[in-house]
N, C-alpha and C. Protein backbone atom coordinates (compact mmCIF):
# COMPACT_ATOMS: atom_id res chain seq x y z
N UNK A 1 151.48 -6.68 -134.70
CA UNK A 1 152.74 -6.06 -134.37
C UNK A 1 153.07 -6.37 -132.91
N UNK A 2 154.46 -6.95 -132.68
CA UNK A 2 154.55 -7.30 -131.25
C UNK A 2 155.23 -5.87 -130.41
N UNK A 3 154.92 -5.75 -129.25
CA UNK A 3 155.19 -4.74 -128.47
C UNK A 3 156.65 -4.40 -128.81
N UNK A 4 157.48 -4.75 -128.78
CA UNK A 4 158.92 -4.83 -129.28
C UNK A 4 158.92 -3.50 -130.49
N UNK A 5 157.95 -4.09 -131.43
CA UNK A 5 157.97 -3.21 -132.97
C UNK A 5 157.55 -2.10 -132.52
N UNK A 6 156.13 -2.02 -131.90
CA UNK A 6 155.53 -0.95 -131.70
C UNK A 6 156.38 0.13 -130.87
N UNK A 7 156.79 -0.02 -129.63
CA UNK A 7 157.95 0.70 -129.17
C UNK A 7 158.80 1.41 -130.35
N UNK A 8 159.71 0.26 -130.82
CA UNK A 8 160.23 1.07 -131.83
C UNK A 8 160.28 1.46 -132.96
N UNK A 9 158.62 1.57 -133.61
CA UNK A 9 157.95 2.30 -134.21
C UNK A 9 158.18 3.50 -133.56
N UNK A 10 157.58 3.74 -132.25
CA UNK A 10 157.37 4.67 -131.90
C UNK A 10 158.19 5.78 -131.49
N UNK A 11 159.28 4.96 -131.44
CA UNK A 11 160.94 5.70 -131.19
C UNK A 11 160.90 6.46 -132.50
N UNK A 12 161.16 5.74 -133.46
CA UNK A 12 161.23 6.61 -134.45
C UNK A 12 160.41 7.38 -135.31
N UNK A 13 159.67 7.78 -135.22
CA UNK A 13 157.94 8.49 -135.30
C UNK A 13 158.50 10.05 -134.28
N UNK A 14 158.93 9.44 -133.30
CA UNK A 14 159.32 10.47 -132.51
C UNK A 14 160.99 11.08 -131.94
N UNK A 15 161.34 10.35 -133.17
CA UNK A 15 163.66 10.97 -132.93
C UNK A 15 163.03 12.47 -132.97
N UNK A 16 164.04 13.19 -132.62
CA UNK A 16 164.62 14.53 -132.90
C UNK A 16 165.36 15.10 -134.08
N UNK A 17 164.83 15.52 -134.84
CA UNK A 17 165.76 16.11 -136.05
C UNK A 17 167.63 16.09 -136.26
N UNK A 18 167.88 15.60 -136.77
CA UNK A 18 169.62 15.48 -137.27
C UNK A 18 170.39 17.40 -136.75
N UNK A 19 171.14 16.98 -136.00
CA UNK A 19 171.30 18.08 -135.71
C UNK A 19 173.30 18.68 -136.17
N UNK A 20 173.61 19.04 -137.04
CA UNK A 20 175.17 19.48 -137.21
C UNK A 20 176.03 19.36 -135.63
N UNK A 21 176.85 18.38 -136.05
CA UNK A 21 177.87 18.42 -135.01
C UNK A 21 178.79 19.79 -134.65
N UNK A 22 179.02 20.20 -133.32
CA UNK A 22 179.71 21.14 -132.81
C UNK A 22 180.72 21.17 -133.35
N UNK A 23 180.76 22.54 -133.71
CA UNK A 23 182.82 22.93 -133.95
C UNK A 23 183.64 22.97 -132.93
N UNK A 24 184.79 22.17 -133.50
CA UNK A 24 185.72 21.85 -132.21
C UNK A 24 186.35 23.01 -131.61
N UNK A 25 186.45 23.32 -130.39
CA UNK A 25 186.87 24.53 -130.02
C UNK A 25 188.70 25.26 -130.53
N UNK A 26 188.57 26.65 -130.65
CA UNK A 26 189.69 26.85 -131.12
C UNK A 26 190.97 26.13 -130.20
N UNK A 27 191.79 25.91 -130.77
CA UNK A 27 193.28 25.47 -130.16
C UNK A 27 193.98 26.78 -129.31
N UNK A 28 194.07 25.98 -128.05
CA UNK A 28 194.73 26.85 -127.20
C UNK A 28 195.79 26.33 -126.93
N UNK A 29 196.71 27.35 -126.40
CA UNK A 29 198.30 27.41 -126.62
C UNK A 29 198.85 28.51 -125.33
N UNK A 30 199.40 27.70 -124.07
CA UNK A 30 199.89 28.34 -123.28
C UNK A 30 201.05 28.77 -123.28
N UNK A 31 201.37 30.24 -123.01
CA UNK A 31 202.65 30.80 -122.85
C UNK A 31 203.62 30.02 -122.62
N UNK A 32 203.61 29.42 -121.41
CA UNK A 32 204.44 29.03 -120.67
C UNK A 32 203.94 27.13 -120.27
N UNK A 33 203.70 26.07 -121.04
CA UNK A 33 202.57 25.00 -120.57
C UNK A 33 203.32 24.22 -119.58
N UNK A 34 204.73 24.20 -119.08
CA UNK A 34 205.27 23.94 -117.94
C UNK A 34 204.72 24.19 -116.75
N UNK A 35 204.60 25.75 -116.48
CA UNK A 35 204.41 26.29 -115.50
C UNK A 35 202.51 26.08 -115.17
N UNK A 36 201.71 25.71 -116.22
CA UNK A 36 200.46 25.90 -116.14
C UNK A 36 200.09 24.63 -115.76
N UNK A 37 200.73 23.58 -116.09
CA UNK A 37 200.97 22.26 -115.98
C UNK A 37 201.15 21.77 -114.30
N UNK A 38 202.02 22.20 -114.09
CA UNK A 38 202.62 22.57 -112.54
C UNK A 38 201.35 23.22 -111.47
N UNK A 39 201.30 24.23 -112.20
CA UNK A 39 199.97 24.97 -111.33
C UNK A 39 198.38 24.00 -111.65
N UNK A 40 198.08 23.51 -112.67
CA UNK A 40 197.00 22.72 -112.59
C UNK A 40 196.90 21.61 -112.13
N UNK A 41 198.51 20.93 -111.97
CA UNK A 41 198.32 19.79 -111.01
C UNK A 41 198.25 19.69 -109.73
N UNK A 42 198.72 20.94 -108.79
CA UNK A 42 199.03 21.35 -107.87
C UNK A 42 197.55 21.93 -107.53
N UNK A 43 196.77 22.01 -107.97
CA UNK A 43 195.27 22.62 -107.59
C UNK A 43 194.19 21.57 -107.78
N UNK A 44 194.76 20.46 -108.00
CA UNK A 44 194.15 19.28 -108.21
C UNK A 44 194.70 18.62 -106.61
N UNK A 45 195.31 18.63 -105.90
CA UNK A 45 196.07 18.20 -104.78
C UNK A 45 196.87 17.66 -104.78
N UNK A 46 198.10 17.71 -106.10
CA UNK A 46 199.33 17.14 -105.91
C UNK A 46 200.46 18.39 -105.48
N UNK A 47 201.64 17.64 -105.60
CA UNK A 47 202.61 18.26 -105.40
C UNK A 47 203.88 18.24 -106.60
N UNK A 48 204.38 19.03 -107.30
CA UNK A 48 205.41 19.41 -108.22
C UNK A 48 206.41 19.50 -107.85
N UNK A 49 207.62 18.64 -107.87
CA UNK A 49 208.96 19.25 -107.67
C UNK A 49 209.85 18.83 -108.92
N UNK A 50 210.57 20.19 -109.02
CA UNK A 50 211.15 20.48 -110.68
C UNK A 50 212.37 19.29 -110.44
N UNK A 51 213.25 18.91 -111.37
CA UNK A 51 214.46 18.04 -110.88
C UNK A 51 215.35 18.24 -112.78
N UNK A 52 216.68 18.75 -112.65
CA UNK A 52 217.47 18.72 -113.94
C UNK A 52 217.42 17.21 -114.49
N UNK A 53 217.47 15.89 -113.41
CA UNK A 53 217.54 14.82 -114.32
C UNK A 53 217.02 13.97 -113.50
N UNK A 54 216.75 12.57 -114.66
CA UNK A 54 216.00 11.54 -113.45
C UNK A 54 216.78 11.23 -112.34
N UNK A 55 218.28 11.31 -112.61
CA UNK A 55 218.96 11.13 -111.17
C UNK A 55 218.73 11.43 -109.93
N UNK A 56 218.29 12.77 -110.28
CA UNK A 56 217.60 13.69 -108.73
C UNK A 56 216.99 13.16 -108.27
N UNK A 57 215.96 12.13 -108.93
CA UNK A 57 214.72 11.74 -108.01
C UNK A 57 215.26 11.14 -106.77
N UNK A 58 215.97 10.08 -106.89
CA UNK A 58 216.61 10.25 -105.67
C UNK A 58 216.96 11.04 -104.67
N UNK A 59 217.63 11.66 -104.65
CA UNK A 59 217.78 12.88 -103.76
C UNK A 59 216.73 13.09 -103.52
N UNK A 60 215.71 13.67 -104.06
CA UNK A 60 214.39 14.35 -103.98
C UNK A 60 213.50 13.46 -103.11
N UNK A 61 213.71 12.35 -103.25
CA UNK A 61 213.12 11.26 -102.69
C UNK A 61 213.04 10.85 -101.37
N UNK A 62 214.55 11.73 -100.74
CA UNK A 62 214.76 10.82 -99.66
C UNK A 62 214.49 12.53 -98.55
N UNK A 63 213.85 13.55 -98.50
CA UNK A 63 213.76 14.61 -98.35
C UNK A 63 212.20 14.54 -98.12
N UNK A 64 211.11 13.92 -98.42
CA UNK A 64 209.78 13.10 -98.91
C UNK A 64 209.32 12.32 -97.15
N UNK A 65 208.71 12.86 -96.32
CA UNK A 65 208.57 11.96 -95.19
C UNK A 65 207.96 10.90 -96.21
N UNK A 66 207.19 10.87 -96.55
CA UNK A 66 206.12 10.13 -96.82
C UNK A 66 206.93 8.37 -97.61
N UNK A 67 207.36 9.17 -98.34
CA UNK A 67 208.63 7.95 -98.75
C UNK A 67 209.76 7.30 -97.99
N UNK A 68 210.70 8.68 -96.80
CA UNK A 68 210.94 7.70 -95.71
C UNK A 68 210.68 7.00 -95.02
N UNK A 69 209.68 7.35 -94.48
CA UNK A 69 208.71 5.96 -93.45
C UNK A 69 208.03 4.90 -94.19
N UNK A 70 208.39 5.01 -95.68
CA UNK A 70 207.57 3.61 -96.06
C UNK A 70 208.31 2.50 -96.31
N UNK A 71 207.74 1.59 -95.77
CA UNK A 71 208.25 0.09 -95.61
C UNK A 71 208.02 -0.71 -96.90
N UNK A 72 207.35 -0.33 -97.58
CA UNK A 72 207.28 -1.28 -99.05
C UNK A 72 206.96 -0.65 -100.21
N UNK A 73 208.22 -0.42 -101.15
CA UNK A 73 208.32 0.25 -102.12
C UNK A 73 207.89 -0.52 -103.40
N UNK A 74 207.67 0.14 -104.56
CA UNK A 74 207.56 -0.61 -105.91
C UNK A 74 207.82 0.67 -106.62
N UNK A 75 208.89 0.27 -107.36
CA UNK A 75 209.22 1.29 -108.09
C UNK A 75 209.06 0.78 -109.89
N UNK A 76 208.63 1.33 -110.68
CA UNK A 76 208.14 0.44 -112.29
C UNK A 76 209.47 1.47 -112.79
N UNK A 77 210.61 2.22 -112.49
CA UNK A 77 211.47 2.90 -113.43
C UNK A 77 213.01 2.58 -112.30
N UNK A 78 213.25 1.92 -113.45
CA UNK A 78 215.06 0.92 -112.89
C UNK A 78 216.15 2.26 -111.96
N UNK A 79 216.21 1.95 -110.85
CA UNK A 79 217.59 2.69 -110.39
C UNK A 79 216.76 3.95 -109.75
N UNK A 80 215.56 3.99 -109.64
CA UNK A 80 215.22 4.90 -108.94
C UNK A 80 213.82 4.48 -107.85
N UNK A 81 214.40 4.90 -106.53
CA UNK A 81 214.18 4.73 -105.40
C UNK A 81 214.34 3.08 -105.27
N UNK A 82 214.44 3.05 -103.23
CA UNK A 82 214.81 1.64 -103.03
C UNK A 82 213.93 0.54 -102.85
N UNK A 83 213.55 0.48 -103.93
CA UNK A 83 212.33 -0.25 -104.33
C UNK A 83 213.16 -1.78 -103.26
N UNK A 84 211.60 -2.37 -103.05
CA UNK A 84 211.95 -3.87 -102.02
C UNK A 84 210.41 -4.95 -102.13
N UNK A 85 210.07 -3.71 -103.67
CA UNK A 85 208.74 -5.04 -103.42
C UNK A 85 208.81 -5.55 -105.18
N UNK A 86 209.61 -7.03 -105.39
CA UNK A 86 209.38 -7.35 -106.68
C UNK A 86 208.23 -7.85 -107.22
N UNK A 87 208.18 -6.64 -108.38
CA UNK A 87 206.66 -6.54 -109.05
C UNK A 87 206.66 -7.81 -110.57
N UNK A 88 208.16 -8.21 -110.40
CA UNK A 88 207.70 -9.45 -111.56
C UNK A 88 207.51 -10.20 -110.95
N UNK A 89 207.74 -10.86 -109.31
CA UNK A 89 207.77 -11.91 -108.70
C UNK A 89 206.00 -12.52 -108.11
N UNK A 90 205.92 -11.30 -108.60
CA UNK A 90 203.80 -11.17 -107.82
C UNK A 90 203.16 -11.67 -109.22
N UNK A 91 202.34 -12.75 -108.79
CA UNK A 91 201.01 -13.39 -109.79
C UNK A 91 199.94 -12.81 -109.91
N UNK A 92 199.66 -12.19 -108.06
CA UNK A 92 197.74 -11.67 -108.01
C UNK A 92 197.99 -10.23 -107.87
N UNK A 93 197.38 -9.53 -108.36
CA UNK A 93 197.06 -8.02 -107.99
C UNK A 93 196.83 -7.92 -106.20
N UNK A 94 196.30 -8.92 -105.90
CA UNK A 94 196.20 -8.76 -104.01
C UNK A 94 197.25 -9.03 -103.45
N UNK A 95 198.70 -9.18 -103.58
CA UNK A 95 199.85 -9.21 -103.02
C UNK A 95 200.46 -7.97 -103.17
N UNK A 96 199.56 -7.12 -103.83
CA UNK A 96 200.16 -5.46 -103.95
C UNK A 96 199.59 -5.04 -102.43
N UNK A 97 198.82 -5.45 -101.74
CA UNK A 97 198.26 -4.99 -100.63
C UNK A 97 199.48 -4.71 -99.49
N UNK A 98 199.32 -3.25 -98.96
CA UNK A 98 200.11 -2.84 -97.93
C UNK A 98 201.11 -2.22 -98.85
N UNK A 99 201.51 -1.96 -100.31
CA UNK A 99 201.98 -1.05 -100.74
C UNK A 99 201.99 0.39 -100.50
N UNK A 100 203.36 0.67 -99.44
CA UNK A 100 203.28 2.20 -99.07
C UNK A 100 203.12 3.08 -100.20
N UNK A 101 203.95 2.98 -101.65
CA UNK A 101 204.69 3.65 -102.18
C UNK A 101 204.84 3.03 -103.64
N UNK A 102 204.39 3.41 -104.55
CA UNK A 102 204.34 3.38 -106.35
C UNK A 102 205.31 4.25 -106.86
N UNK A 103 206.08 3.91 -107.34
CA UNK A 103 207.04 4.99 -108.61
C UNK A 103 206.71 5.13 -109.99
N UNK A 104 206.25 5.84 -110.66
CA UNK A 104 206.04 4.93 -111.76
C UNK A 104 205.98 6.36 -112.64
N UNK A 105 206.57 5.62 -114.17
CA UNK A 105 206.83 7.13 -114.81
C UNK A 105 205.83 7.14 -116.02
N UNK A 106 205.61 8.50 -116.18
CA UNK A 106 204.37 9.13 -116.99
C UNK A 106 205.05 9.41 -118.41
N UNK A 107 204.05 9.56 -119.48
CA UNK A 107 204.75 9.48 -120.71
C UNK A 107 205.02 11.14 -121.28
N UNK A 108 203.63 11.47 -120.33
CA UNK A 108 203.23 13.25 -121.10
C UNK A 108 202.40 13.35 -119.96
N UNK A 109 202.39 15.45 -120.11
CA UNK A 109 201.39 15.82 -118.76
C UNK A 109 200.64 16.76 -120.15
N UNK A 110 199.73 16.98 -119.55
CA UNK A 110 199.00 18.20 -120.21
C UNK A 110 198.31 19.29 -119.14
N UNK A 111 199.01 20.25 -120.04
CA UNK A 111 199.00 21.84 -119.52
C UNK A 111 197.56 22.29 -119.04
N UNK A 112 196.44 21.59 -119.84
CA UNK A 112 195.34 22.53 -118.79
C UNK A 112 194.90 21.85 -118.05
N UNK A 113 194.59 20.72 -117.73
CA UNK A 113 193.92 20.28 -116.79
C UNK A 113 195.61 19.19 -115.59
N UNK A 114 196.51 19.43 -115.83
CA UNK A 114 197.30 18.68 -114.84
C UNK A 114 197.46 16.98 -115.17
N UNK A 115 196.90 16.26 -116.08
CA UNK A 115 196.81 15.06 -116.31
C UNK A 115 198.20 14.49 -116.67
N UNK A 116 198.37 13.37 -116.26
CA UNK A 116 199.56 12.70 -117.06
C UNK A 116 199.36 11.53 -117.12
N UNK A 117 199.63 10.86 -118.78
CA UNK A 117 198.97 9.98 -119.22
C UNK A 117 200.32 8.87 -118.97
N UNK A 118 200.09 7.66 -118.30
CA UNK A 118 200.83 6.39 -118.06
C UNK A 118 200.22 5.53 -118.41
N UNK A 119 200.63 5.05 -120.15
CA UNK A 119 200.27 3.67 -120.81
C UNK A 119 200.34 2.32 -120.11
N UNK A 120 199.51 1.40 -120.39
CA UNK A 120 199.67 -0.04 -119.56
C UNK A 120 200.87 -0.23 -119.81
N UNK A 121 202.11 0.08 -120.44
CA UNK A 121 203.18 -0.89 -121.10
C UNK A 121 204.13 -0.49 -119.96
N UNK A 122 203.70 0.77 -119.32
CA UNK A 122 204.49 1.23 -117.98
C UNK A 122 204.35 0.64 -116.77
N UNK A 123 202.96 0.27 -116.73
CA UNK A 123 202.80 -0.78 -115.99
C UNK A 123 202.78 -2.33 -115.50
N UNK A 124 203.13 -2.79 -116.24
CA UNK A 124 203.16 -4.04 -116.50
C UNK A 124 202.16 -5.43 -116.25
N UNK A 125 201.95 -6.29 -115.75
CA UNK A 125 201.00 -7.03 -115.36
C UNK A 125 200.05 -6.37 -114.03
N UNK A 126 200.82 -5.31 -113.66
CA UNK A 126 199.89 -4.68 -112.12
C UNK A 126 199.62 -3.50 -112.48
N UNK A 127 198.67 -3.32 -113.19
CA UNK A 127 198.23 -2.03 -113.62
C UNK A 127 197.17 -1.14 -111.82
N UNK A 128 197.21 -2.36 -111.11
CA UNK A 128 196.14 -1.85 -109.82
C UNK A 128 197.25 -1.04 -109.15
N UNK A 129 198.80 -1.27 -109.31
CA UNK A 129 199.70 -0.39 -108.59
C UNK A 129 199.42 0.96 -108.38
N UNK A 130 198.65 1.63 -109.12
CA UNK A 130 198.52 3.33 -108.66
C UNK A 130 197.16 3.56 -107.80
N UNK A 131 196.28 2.72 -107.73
CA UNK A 131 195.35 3.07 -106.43
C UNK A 131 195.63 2.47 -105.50
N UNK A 132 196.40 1.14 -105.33
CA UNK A 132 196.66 0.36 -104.13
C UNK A 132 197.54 1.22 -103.50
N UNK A 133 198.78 1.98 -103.74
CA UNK A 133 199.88 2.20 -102.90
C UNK A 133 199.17 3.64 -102.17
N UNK A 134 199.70 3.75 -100.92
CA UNK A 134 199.41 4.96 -100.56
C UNK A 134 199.86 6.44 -100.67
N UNK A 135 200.83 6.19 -101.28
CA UNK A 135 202.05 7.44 -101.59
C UNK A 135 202.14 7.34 -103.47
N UNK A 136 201.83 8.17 -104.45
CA UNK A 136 202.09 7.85 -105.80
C UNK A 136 203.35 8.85 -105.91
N UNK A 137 204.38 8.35 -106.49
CA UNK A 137 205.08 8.80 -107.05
C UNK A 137 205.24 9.17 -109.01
N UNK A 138 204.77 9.98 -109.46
CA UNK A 138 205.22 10.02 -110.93
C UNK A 138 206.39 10.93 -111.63
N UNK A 139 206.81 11.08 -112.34
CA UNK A 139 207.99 11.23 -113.57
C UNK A 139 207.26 11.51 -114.29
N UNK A 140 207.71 12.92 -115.57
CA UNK A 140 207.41 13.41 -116.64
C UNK A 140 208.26 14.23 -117.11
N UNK A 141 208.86 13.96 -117.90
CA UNK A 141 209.81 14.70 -118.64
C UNK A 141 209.18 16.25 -119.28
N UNK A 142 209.42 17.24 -118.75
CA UNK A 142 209.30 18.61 -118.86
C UNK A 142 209.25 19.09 -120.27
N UNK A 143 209.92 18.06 -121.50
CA UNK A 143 209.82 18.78 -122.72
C UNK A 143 208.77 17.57 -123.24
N UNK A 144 207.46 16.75 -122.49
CA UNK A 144 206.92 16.55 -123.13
C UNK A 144 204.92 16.70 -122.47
N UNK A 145 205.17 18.02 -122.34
CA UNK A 145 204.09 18.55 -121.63
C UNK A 145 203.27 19.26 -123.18
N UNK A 146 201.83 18.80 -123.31
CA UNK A 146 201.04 19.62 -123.98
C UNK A 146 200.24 19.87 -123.82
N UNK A 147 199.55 20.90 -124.44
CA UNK A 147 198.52 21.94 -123.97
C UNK A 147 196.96 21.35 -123.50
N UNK A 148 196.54 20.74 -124.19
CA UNK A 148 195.22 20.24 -124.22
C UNK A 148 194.87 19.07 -124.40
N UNK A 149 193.48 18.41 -123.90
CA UNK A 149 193.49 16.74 -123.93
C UNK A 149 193.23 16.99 -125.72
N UNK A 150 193.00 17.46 -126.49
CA UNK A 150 192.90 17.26 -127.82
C UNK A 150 193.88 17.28 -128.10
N UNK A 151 195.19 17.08 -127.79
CA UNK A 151 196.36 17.42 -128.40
C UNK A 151 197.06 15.70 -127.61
N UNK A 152 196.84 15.68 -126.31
CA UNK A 152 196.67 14.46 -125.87
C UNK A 152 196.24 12.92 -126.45
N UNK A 153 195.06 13.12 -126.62
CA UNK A 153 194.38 12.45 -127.74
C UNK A 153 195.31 11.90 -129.06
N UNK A 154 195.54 13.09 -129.84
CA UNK A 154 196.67 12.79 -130.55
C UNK A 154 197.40 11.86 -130.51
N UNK A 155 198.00 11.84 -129.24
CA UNK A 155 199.46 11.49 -129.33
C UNK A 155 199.26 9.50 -128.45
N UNK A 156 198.10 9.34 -128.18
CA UNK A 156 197.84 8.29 -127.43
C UNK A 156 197.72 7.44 -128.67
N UNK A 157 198.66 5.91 -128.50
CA UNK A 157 198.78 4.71 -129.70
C UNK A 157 198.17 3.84 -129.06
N UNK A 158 197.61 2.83 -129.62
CA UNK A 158 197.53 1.48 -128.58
C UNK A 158 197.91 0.63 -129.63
N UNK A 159 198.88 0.04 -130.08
CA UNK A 159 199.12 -1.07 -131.14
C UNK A 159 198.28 -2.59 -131.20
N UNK A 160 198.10 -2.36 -129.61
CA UNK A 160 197.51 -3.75 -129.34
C UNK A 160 196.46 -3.43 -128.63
N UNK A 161 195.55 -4.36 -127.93
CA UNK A 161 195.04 -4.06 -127.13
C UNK A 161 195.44 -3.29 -125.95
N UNK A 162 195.30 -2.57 -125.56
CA UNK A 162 195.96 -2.13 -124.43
C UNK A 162 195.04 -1.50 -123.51
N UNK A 163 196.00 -0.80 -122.40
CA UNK A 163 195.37 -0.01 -121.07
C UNK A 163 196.17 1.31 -120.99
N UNK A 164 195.51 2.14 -120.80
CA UNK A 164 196.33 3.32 -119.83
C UNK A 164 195.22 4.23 -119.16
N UNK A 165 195.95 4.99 -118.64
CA UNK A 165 195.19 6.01 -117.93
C UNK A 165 195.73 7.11 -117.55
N UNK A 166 194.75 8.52 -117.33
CA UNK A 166 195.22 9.84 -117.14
C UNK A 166 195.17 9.98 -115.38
N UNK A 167 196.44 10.05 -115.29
CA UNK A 167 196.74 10.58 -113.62
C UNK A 167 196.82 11.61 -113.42
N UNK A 168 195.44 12.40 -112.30
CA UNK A 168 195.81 14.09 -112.21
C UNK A 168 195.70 14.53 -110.49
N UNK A 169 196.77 14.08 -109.61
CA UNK A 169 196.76 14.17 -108.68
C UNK A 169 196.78 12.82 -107.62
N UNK A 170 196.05 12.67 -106.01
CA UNK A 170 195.84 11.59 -105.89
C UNK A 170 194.12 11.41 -105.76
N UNK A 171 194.54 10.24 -105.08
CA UNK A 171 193.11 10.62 -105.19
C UNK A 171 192.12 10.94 -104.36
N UNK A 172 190.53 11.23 -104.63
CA UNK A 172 189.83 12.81 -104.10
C UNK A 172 188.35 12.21 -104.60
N UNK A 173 187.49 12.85 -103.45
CA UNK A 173 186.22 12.72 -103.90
C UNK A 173 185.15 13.46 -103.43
N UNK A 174 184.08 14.18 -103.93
CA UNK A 174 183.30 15.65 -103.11
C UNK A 174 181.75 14.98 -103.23
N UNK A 175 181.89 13.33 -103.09
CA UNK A 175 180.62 13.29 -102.98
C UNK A 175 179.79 13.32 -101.67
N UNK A 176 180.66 13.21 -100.68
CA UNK A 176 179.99 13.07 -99.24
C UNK A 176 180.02 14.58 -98.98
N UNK A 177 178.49 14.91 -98.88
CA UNK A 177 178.12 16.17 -98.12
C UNK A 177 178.98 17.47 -98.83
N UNK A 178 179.64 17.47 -100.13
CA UNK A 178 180.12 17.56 -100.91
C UNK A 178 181.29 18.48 -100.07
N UNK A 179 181.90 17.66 -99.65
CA UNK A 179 183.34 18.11 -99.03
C UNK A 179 184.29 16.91 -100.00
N UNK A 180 185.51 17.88 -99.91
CA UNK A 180 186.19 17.61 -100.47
C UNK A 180 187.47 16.11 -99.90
N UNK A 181 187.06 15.15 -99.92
CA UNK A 181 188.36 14.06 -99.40
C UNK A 181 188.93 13.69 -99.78
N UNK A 182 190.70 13.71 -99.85
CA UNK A 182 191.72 13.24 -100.67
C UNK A 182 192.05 11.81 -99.89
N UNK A 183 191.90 11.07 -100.70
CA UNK A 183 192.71 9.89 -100.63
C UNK A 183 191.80 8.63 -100.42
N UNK A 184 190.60 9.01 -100.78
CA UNK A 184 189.04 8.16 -100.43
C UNK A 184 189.32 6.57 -101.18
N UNK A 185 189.94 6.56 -102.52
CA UNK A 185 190.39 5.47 -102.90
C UNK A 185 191.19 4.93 -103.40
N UNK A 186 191.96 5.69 -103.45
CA UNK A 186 193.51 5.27 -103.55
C UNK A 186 194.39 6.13 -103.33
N UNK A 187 195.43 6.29 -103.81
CA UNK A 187 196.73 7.35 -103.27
C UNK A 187 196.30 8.58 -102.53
N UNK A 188 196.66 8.50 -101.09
CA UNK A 188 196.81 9.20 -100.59
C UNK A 188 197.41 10.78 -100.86
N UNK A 189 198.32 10.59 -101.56
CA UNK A 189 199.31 11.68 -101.64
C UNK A 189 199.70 11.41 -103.69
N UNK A 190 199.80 12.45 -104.19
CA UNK A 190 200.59 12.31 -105.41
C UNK A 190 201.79 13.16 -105.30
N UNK A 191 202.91 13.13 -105.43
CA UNK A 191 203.98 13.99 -105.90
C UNK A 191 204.47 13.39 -107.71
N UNK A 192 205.03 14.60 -108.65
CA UNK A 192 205.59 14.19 -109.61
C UNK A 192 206.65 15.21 -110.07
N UNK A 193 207.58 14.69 -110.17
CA UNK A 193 208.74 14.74 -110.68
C UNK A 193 209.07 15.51 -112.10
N UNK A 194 209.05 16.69 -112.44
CA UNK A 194 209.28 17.54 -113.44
C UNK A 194 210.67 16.73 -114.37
N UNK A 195 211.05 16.18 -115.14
CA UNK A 195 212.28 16.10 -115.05
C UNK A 195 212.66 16.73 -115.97
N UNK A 196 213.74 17.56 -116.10
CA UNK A 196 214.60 18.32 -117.35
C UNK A 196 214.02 19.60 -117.39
């Protein structure tokens, strides 16, 4: 018997008994999953501002130090903010470098943990746009907030291969000396845009 077998002989001589998978926890359902949504992203270290339509963002936008003083915008949603960095005209992900400022709109947030999920198809060939820029800007339409990542889950397609990812704030890290640092590797700052 070569050492190989014997090992895993011995693995299995010694598994652990078959054990019944966990029941999935009951379904929770917030009063209000706007407002919980708002408050869980906001305790994550972003910032919430409500807006009646995507039009506002504008306005909202220009009120934003962080967005006035920036010199190089990319915006991935047409007609909002003055975007000046063309993102079809870029080949390498390293010409995103020195990006003040990402716009980019979210499909769904979910109510308990603050997440909002932005499919690759939102992104386009520069999916590195949300850790490179220093300022994130996101969009989420207010009537499509749900309660839980199991409900999340749900609702995520990929027809093709694809990419996405859950954005919950910017970004943050408590591994040094376990203090808390926002903006350790990418976005400095998150704000998102409630819309409707």
């Amino acid at each position: 018997m070569s050492s190989r077998d014997a090992i895993l002989a011995a693995l299995r001589r010694n598994a652990p008994s078959a054990m019944p998978l966990p029941e999935a926890p009951a379904a929770v359902a917030f009063a209000d999953p706007e407002s919980q949504f708002a408050e869980a992203f906001t305790s994550v270290g972003g910032k919430v501002i409500r807006v009646a339509s995507l039009g506002n963002v504008n306005t909202e936008l220009g009120n934003i130090e962080s967005y006035a003083q920036a010199r190089s915008i990319a915006s991935l949603i047409p007609g909002i903010g003055r975007a000046n960095v063309d993102l079809a005209a870029l080949t390498d992900p390293h010409q995103l470098e020195g990006t003040d400022v990402a716009i980019i709109a979210g499909e769904f947030g979910v109510a308990e943990n603050g997440a909002v999920w932005v499919p690759g198809s939102a992104l386009g060939l520069h999916r590195a746009i949300f850790v490179v820029a220093q300022h994130l800007f996101l969009t989420v339409p207010a009537s499509e907030i749900v309660h839980t990542m199991h409900q999340a889950y749900d609702r995520i397609r990929f027809e093709h291969l694809g990419f996405g990812v859950f954005i919950s704030g910017p970004s943050k890290t408590a591994d040094i000396e376990q203090s808390l640092v926002v903006g350790a590797h990418g976005a400095r700052s998150c704000t998102l845009f409630l819309v409707g």
